[in-house]
Protein backbone atom coordinates (compact mmCIF):
# COMPACT_ATOMS: atom_id res chain seq x y z
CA UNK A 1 -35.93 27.84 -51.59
CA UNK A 2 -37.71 26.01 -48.63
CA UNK A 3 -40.42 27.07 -46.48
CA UNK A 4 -39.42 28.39 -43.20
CA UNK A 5 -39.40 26.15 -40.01
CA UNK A 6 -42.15 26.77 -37.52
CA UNK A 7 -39.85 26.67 -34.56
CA UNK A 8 -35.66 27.01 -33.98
CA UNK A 9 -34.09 23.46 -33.50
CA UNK A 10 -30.52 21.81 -34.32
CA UNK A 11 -30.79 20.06 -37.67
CA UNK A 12 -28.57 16.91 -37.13
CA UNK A 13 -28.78 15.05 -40.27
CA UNK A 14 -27.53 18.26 -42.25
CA UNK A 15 -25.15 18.83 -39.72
CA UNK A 16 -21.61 19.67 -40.56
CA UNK A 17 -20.42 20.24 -36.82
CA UNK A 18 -23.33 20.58 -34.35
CA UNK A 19 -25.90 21.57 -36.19
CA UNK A 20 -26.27 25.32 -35.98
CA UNK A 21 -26.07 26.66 -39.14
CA UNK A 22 -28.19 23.62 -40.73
CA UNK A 23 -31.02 24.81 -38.22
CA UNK A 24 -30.81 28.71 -39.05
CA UNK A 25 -31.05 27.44 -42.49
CA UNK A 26 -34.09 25.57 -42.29
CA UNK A 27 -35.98 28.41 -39.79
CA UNK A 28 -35.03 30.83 -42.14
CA UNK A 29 -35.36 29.25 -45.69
CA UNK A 30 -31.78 30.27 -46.78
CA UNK A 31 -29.30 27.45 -48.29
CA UNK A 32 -27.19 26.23 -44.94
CA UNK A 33 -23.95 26.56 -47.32
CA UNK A 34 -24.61 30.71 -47.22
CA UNK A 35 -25.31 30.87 -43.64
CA UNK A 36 -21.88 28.49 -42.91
CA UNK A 37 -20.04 30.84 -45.18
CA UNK A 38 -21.53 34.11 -43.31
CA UNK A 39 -20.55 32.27 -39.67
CA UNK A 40 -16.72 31.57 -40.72
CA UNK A 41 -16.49 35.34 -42.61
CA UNK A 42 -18.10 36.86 -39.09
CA UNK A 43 -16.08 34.54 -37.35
CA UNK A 44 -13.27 36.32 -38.69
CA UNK A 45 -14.20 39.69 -38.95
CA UNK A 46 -15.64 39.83 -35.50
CA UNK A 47 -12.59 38.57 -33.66
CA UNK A 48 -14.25 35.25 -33.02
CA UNK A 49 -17.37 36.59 -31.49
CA UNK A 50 -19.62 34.40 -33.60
CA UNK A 51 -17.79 31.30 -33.04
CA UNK A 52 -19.08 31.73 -28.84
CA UNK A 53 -22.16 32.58 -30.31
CA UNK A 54 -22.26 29.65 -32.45
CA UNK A 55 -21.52 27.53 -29.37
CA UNK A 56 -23.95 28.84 -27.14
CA UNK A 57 -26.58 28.41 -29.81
CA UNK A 58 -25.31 24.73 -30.11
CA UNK A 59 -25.53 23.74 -26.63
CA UNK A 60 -28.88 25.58 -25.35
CA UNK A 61 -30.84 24.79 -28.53
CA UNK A 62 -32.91 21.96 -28.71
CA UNK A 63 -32.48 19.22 -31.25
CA UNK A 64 -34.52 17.74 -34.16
């Protein structure tokens, strides 16, 4: 387990597709596979309300 990130940012080197997930991974300390997996199972569960979410958060937050 890693230590928590001081501050949110986009991790672009671990990034699959824009970086989200890779950043909530590193803030939080939680492998970025889990937190992808949680995004495409909310994804579908919530009628595609994470996937705006997931964009937002990819174009507002700043990058590494």
């Amino acid at each position: 387990m890693t230590v928590p990130a001081k501050r949110f940012h986009l991790d672009k080197p671990a990034a699959k597709l824009m970086g989200v997930c890779a950043g909530i991974a590193n803030y939080t300390g939680i492998d970025a596979t889990i937190v992808r997996i949680g995004f495409v199972i909310g994804t579908i569960f919530g009628f595609g309300s994470l996937l705006l979410i997931y964009l937002l958060i990819g174009f507002l937050a700043p990058k590494a």
